[in-house]
C-alpha atoms as a PDB file:
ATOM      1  CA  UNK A   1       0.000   0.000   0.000  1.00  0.00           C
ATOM      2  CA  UNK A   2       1.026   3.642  -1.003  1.00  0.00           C
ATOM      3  CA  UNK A   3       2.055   5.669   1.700  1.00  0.00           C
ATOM      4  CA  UNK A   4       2.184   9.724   1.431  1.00  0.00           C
ATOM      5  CA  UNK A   5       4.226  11.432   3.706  1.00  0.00           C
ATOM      6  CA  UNK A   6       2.683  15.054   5.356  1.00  0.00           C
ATOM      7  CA  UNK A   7       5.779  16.725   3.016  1.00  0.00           C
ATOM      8  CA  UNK A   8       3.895  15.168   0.168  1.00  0.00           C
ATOM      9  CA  UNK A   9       0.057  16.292   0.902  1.00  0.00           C
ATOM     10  CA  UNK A  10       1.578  19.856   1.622  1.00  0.00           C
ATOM     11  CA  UNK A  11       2.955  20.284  -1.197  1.00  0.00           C
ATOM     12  CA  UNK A  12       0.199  19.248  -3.203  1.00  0.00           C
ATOM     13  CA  UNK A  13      -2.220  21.471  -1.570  1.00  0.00           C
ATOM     14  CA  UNK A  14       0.600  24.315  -2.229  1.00  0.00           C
ATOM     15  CA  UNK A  15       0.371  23.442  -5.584  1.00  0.00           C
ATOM     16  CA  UNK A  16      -3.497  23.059  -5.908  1.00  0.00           C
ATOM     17  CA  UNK A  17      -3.811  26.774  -4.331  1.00  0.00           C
ATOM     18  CA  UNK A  18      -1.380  28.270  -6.603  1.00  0.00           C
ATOM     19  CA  UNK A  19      -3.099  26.879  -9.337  1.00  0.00           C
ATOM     20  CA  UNK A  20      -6.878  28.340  -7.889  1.00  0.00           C
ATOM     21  CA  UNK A  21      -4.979  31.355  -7.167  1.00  0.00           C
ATOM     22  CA  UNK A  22      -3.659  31.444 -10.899  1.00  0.00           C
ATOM     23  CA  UNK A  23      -7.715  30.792 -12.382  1.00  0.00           C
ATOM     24  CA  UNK A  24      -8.949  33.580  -9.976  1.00  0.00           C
ATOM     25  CA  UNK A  25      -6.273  36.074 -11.178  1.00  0.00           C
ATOM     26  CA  UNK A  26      -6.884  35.167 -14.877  1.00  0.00           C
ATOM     27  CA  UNK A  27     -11.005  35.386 -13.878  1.00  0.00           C
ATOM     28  CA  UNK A  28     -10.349  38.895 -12.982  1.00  0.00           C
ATOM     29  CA  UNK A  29      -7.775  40.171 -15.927  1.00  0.00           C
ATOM     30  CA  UNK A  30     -10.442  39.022 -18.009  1.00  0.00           C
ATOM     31  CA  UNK A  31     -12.910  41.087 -15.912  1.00  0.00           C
ATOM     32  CA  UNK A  32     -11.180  44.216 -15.928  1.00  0.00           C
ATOM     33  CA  UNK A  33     -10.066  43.947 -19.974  1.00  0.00           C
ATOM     34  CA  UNK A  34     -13.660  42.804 -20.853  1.00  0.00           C
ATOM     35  CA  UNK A  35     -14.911  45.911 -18.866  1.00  0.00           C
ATOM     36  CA  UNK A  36     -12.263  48.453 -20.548  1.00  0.00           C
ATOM     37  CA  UNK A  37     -12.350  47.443 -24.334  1.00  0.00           C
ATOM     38  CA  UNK A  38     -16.284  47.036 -24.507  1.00  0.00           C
ATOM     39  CA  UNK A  39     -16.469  50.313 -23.012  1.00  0.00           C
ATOM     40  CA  UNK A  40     -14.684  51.568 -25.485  1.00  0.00           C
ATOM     41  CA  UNK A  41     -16.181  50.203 -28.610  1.00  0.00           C
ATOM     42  CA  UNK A  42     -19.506  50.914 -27.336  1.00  0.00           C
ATOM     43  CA  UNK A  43     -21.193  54.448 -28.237  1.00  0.00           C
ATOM     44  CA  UNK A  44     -22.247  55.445 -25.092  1.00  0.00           C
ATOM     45  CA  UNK A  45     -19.512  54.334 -22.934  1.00  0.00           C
ATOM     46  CA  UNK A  46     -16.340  54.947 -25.397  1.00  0.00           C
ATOM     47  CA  UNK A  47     -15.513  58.858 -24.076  1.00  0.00           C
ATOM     48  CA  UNK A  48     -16.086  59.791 -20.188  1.00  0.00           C
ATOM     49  CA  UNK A  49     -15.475  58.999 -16.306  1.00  0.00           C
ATOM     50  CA  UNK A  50     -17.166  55.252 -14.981  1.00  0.00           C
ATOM     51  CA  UNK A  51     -16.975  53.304 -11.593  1.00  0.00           C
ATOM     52  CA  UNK A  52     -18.356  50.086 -11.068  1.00  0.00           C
ATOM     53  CA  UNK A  53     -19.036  48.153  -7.697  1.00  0.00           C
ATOM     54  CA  UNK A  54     -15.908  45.653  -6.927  1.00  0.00           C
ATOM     55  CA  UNK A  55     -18.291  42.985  -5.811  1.00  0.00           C
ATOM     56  CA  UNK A  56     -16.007  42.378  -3.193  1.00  0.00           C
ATOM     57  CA  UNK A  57     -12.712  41.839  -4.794  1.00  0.00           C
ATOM     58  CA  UNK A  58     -11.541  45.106  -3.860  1.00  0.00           C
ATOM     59  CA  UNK A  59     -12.248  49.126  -4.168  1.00  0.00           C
ATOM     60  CA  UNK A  60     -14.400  49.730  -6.643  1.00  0.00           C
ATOM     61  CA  UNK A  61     -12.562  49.990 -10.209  1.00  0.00           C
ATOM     62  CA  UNK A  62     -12.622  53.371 -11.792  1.00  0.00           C
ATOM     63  CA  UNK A  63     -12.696  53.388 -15.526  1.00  0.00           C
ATOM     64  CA  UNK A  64     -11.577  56.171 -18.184  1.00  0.00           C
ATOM     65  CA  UNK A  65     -11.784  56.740 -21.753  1.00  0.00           C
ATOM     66  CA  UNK A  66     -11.097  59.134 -24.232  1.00  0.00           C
ATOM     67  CA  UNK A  67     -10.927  59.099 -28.273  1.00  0.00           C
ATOM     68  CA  UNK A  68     -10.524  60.484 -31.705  1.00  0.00           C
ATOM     69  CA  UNK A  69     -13.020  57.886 -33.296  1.00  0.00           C
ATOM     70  CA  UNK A  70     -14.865  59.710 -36.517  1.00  0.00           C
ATOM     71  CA  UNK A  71     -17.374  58.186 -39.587  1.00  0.00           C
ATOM     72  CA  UNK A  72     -17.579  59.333 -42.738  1.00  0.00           C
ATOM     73  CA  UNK A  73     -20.984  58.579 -45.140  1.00  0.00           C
ATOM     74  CA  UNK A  74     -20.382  58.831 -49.152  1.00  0.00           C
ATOM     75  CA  UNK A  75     -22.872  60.502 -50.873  1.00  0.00           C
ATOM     76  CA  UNK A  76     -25.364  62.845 -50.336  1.00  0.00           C
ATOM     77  CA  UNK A  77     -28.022  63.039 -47.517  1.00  0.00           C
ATOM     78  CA  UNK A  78     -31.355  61.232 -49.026  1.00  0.00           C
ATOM     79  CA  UNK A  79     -29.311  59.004 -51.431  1.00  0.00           C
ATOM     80  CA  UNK A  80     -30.860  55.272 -51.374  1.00  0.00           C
ATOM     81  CA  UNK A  81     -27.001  53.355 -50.865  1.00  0.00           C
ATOM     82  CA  UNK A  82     -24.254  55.649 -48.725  1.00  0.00           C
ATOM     83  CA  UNK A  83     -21.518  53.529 -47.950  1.00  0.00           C
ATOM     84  CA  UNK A  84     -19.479  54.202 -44.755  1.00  0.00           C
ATOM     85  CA  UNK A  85     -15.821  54.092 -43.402  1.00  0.00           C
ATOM     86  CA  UNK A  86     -14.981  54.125 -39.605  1.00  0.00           C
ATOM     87  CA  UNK A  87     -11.936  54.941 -37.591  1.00  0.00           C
ATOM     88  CA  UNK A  88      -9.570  56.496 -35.551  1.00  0.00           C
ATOM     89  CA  UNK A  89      -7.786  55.765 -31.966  1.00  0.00           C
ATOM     90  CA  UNK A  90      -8.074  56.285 -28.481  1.00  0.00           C
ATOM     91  CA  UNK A  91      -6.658  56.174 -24.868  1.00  0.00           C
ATOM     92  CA  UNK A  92      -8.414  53.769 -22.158  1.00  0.00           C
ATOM     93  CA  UNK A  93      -7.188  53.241 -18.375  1.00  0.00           C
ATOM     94  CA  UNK A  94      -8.817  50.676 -16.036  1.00  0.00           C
ATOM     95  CA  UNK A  95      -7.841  50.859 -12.167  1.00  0.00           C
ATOM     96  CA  UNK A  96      -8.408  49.160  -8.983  1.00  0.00           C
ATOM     97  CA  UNK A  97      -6.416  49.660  -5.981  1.00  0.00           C
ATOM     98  CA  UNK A  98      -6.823  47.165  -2.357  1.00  0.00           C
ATOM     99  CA  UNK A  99      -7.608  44.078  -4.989  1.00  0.00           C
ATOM    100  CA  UNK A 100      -8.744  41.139  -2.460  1.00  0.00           C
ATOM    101  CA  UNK A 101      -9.608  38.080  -4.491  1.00  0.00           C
ATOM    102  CA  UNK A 102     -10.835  35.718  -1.740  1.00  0.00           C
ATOM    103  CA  UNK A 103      -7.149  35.456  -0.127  1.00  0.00           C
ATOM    104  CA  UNK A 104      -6.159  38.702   1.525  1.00  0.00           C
ATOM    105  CA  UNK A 105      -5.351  42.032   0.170  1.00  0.00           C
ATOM    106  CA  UNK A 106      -3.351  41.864  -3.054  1.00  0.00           C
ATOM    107  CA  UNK A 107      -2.034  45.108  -3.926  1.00  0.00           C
ATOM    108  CA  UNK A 108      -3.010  47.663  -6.595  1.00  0.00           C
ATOM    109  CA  UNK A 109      -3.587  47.012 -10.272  1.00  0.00           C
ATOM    110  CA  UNK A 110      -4.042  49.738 -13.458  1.00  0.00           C
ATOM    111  CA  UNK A 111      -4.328  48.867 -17.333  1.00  0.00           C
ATOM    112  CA  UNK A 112      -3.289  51.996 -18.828  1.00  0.00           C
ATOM    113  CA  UNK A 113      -3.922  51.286 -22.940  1.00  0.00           C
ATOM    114  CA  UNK A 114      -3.789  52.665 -26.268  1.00  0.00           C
ATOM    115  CA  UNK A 115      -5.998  51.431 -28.928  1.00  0.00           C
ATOM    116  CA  UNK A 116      -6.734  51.712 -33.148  1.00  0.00           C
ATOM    117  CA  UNK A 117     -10.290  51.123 -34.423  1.00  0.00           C
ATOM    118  CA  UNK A 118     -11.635  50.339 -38.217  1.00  0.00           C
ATOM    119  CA  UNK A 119     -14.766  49.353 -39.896  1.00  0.00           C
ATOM    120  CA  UNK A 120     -17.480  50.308 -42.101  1.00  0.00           C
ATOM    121  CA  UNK A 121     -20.119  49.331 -43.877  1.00  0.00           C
ATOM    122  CA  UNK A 122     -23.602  49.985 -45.576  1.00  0.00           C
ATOM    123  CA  UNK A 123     -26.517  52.650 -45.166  1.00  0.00           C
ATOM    124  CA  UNK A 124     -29.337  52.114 -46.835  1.00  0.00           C
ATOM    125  CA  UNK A 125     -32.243  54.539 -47.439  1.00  0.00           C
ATOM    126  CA  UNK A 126     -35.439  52.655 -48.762  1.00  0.00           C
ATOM    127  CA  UNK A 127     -37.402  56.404 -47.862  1.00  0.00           C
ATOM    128  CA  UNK A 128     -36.958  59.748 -46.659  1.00  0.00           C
ATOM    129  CA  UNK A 129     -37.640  58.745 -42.424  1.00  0.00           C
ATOM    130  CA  UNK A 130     -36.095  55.449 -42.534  1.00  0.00           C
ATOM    131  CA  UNK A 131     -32.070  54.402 -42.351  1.00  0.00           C
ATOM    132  CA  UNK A 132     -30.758  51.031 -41.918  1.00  0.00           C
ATOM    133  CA  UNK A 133     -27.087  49.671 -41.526  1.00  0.00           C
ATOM    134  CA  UNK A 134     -24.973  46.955 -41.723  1.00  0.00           C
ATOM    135  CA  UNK A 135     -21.245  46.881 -40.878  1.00  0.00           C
ATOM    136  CA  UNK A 136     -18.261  45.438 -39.139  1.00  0.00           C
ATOM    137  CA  UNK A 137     -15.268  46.854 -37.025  1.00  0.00           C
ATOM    138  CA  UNK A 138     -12.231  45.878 -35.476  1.00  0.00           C
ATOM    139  CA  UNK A 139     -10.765  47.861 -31.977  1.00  0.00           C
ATOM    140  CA  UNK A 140      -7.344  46.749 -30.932  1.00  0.00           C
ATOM    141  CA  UNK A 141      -6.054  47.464 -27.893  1.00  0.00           C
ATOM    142  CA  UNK A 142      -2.409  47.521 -26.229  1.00  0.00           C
ATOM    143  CA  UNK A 143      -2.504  47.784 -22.722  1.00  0.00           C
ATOM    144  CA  UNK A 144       0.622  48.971 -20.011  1.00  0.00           C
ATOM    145  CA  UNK A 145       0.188  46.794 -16.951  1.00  0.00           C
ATOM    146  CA  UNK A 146       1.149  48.167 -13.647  1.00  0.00           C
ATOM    147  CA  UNK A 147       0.634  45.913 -10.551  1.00  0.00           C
ATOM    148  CA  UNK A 148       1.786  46.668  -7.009  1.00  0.00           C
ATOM    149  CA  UNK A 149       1.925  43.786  -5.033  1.00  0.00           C
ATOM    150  CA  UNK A 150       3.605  40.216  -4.649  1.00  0.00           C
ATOM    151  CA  UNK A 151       1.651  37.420  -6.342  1.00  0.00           C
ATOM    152  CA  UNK A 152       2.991  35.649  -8.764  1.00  0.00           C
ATOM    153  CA  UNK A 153      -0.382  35.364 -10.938  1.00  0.00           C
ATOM    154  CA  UNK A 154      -1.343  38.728 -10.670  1.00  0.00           C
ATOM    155  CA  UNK A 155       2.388  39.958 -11.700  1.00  0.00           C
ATOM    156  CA  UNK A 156       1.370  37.298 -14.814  1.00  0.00           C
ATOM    157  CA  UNK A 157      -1.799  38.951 -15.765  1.00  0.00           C
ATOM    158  CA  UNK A 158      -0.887  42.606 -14.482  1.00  0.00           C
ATOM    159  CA  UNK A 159       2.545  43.370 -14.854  1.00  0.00           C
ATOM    160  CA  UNK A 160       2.901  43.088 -18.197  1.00  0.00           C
ATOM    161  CA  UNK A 161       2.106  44.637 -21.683  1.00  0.00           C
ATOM    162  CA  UNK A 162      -0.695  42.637 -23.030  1.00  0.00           C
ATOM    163  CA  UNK A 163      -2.815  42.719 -26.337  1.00  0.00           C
ATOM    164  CA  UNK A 164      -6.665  42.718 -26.226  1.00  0.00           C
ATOM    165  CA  UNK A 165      -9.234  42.788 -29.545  1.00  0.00           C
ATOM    166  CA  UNK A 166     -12.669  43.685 -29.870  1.00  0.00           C
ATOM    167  CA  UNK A 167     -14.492  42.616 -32.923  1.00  0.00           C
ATOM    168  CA  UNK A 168     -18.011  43.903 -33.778  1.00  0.00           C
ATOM    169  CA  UNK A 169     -20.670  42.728 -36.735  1.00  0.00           C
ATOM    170  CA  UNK A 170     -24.128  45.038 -36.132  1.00  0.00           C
ATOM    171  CA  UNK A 171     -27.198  46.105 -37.819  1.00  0.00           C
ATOM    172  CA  UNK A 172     -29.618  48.755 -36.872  1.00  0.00           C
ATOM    173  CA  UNK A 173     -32.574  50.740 -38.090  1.00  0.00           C
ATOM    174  CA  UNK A 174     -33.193  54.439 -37.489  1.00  0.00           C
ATOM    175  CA  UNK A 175     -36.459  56.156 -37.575  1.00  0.00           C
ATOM    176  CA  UNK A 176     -36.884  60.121 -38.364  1.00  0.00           C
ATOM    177  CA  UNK A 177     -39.319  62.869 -39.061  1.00  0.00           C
ATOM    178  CA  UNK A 178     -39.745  66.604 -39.360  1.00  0.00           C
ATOM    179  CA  UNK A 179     -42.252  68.433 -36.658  1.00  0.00           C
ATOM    180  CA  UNK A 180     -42.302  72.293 -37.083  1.00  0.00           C
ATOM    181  CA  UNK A 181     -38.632  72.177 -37.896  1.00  0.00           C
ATOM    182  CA  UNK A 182     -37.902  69.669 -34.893  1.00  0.00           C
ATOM    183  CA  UNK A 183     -36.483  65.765 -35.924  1.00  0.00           C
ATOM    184  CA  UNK A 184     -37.327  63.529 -33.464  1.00  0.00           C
ATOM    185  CA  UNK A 185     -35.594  60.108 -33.814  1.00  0.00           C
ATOM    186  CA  UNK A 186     -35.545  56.462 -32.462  1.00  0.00           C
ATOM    187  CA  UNK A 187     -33.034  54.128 -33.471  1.00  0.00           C
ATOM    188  CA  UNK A 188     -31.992  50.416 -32.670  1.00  0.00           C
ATOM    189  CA  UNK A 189     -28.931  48.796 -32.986  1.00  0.00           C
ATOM    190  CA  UNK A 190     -27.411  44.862 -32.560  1.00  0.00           C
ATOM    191  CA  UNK A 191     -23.747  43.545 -32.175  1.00  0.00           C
ATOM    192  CA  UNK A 192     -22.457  40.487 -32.009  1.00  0.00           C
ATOM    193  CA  UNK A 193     -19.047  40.551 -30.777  1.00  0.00           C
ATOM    194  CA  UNK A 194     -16.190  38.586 -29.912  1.00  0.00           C
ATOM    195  CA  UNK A 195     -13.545  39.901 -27.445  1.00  0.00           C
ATOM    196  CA  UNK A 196     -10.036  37.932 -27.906  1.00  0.00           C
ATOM    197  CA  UNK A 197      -7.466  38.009 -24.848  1.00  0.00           C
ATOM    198  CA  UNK A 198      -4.025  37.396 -24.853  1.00  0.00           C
ATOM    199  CA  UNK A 199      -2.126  35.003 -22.123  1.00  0.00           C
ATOM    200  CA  UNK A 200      -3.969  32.460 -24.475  1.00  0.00           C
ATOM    201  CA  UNK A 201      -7.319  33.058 -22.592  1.00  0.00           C
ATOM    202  CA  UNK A 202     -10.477  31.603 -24.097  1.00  0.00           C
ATOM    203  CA  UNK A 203     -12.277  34.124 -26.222  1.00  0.00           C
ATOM    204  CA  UNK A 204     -15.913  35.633 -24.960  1.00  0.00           C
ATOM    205  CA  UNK A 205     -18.360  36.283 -27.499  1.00  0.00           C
ATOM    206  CA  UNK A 206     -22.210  37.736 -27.243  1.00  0.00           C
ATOM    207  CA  UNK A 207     -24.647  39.810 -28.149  1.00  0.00           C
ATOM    208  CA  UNK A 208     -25.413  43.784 -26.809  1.00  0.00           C
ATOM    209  CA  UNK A 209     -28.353  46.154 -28.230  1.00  0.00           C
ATOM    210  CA  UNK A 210     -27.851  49.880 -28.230  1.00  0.00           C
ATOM    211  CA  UNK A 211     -31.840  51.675 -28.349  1.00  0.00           C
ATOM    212  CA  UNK A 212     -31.515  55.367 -28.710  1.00  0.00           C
ATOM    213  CA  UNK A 213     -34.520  58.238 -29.082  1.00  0.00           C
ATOM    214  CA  UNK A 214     -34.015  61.938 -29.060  1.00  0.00           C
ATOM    215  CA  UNK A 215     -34.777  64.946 -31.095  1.00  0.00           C
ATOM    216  CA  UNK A 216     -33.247  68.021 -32.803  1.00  0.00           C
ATOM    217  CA  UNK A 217     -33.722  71.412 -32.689  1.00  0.00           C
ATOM    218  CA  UNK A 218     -33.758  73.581 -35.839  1.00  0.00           C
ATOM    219  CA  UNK A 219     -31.100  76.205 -35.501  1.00  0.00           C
ATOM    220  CA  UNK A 220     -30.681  77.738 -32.491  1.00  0.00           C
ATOM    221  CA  UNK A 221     -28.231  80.267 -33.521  1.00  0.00           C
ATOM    222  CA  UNK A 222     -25.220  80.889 -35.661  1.00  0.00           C
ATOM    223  CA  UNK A 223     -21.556  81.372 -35.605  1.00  0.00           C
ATOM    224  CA  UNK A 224     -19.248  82.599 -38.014  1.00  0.00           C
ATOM    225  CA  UNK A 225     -22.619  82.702 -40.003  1.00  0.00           C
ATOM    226  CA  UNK A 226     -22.873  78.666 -39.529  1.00  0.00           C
ATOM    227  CA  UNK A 227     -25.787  76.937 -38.425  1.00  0.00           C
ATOM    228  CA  UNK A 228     -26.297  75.781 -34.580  1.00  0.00           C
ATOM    229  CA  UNK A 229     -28.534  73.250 -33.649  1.00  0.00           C
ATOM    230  CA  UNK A 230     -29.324  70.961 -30.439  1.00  0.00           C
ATOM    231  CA  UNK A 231     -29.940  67.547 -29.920  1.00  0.00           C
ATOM    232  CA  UNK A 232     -31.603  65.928 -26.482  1.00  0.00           C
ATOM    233  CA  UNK A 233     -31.541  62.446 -26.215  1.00  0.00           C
ATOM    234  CA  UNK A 234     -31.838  59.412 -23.810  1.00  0.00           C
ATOM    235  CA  UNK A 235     -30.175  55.819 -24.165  1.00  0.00           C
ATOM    236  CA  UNK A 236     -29.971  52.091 -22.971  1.00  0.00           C
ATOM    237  CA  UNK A 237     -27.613  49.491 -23.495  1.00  0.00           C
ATOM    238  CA  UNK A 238     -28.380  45.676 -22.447  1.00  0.00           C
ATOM    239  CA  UNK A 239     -25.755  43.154 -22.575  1.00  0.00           C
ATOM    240  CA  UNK A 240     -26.211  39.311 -22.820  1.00  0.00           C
ATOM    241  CA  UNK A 241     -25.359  37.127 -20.248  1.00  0.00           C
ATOM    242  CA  UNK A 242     -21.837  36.111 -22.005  1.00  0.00           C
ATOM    243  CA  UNK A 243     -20.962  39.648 -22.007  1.00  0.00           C
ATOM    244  CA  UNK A 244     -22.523  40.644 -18.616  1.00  0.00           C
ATOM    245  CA  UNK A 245     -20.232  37.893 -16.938  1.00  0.00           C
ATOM    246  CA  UNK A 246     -16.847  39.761 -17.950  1.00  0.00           C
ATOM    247  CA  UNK A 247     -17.928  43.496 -18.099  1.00  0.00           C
ATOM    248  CA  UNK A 248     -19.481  43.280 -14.445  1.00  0.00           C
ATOM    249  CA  UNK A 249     -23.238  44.764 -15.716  1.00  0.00           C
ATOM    250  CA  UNK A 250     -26.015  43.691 -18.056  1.00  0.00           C
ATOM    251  CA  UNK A 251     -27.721  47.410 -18.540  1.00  0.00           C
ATOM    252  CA  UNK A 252     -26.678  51.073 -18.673  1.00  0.00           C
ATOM    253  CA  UNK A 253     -29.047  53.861 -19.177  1.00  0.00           C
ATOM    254  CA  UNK A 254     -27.981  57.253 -20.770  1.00  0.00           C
ATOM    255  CA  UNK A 255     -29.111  60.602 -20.916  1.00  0.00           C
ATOM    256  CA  UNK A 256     -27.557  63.538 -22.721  1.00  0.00           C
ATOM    257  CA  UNK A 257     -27.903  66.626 -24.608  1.00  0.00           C
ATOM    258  CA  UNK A 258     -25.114  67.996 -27.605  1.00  0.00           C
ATOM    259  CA  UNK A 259     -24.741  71.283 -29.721  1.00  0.00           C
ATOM    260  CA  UNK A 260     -23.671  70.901 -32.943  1.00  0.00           C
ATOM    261  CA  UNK A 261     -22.235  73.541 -35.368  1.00  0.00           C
ATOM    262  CA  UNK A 262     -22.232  72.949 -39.335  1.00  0.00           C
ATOM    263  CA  UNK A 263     -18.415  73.146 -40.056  1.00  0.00           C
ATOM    264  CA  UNK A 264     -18.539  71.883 -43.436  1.00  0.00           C
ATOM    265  CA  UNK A 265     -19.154  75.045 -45.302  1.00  0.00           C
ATOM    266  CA  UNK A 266     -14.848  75.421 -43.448  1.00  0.00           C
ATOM    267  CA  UNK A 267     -13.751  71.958 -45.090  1.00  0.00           C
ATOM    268  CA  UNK A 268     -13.811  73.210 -48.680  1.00  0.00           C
ATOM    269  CA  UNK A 269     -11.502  69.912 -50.245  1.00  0.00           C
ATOM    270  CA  UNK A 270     -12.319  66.864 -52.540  1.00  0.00           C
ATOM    271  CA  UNK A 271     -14.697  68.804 -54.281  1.00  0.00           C
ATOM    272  CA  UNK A 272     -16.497  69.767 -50.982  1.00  0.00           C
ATOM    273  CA  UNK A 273     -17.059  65.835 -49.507  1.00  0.00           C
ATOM    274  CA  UNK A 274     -17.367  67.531 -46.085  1.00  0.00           C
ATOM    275  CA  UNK A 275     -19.922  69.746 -46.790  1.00  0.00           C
ATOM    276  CA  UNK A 276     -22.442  68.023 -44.404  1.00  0.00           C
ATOM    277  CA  UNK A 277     -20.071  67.839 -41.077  1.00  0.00           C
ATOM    278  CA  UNK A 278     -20.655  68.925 -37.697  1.00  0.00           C
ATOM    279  CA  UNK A 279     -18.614  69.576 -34.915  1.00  0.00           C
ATOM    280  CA  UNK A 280     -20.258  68.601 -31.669  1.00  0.00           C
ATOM    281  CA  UNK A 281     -20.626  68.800 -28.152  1.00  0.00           C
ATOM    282  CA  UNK A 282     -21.971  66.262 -25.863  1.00  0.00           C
ATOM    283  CA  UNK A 283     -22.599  66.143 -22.287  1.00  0.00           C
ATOM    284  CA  UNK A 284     -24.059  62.377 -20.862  1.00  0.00           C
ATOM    285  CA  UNK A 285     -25.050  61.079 -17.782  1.00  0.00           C
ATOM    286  CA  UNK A 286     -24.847  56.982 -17.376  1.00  0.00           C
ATOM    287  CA  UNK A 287     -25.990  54.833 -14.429  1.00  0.00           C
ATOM    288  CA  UNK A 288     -26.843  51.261 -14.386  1.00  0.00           C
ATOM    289  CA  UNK A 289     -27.054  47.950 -12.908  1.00  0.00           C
ATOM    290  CA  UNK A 290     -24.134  46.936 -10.064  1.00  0.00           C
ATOM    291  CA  UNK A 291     -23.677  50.668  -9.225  1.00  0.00           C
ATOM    292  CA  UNK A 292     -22.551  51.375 -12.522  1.00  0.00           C
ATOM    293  CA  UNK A 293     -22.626  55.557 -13.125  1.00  0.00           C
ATOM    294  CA  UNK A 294     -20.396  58.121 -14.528  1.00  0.00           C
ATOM    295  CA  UNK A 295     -20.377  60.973 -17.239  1.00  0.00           C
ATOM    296  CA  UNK A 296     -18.930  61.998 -20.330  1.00  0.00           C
ATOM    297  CA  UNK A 297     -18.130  65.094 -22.383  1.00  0.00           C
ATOM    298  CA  UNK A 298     -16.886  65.011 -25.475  1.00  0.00           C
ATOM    299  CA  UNK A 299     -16.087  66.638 -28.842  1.00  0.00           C
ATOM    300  CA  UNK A 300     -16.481  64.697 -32.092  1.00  0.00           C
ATOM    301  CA  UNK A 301     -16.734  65.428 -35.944  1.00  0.00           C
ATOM    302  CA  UNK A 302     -19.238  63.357 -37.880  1.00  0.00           C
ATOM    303  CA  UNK A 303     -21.209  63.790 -41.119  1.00  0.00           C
ATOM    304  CA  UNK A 304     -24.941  64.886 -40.705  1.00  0.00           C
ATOM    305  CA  UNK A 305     -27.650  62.012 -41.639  1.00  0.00           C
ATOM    306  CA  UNK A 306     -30.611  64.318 -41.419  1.00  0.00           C
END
């Protein structure tokens, strides 16, 4: 009969907790990653100030994003096909300090990152108040680890450069009318995306919806004799159950208002392509499920749709 001294059974329960230890630490990169590069793929989330409850495992994380992420439509406003290009970069940073993983206090973690994004795809126009659109993107993201603290898994997953990818197919529909000059809107739209992790992690894939309604003012003023108009809007996003399980929430509601000056007329190249842009300014609110909430305030360039 097989004897096994205490020396033995020690060190396989040494080895069994290191290798828990390693599966928790890998649970929560993916946590923190999932949470930063959906954030910033997704409309609503992808410029601003977020915290999220720690559900334990530590302060609560506090989440910031800013880019330079711009569309650009082909055509003219009211043509049937407008086909659509995507792109631009942007600057991400994910931090948690007193991280406590079911084991003690761990130290402090932060994913500072820098990221590219491309896509594009279709609009298409069958009449004057309805838009729909297919496309695809790709964000990439490089991210500078920074962990302060002494375990060896979370130096593995922390303390070191690592690569993460967000890939994104969606369709939506947009409704739009005129009312006394107003255009009030509502618009839906569907991904189905696949985050890829480095450190050879499996991949998480699912499906988020993006529902949007708001209006715009006719112009509200001028400057430098250009049109300024308003837009008032509120938002939700809902996250499947795939997705929900790394980004730490399943809903986020939104509420924001913009101004938005006609710059085109100032762009006069390529035979005056950017005759229909707009330089705006956005103010949001977001709170959601978990204690999700922050804000945002940006300044983007995009091409008017109506």
């Amino acid at each position: 009969m097989k004897k096994f001294s205490l020396s033995s059974l020690v060190a396989a329960s040494v080895l069994l907790g290191s290798l828990c230890m390693a599966e928790t630490a890998a649970q929560h990169y993916r946590h923190l990653t999932g949470t930063q590069i959906f954030s910033a793929g997704n409309t609503y989330l992808e410029t601003g100030w977020y915290s999220l409850d720690s559900d334990g495992s530590g302060d609560d994380p506090d989440l910031s994003n800013a880019n330079f992420v711009g569309s650009y439509y082909f055509g003219e406003i009211g043509d049937t096909w407008r086909p659509f290009v995507l792109g631009g970069f942007g600057f991400s940073k994910i931090t948690q300090d007193h991280v406590d993983l079911g084991s003690g206090e761990l130290g402090d973690v932060k994913l500072d990152a820098t990221y590219a994004k491309l896509g594009g795809g279709i609009n298409v126009n069958p009449s004057p108040e309805i838009s729909l659109i297919l496309g695809a993107s790709g964000l990439w993201m490089r991210n500078d680890g920074d962990y302060s603290g002494t375990d060896a898994a979370m130096e593995h997953y922390f303390g070191h450069d690592s690569d993460t990818a967000l890939y994104d197919l969606f369709a939506g529909a947009l409704y739009h009318t005129q009312i006394n000059g107003y255009k009030p809107y509502a618009k839906a739209t569907l991904h189905y995306l696949s985050i890829d992790y480095d450190f050879d992690l499996a991949d998480n894939e699912g499906w988020s919806t993006d529902l949007g309604a708001g209006v715009y003012t006719p112009t509200l003023t001028s400057w430098m004799d250009l049109p300024v108009r308003a837009k008032f809007y509120l938002a939700a996003t809902f996250l499947d159950d795939e997705l929900s399980d790394v980004t730490g929430f399943d809903h986020a509601y939104h509420a924001g208002a913009s101004l938005l000056w006609k710059v085109g007329p100032l762009i006069p190249i390529f035979d005056n392509a950017f005759k229909d842009t707009e330089l705006t300014f956005n103010l949001q609110g977001t709170t959601g499920d978990n204690d999700l909430k922050g804000w945002k305030a940006s300044v983007s360039f995009s091409i008017a749709k109506f």
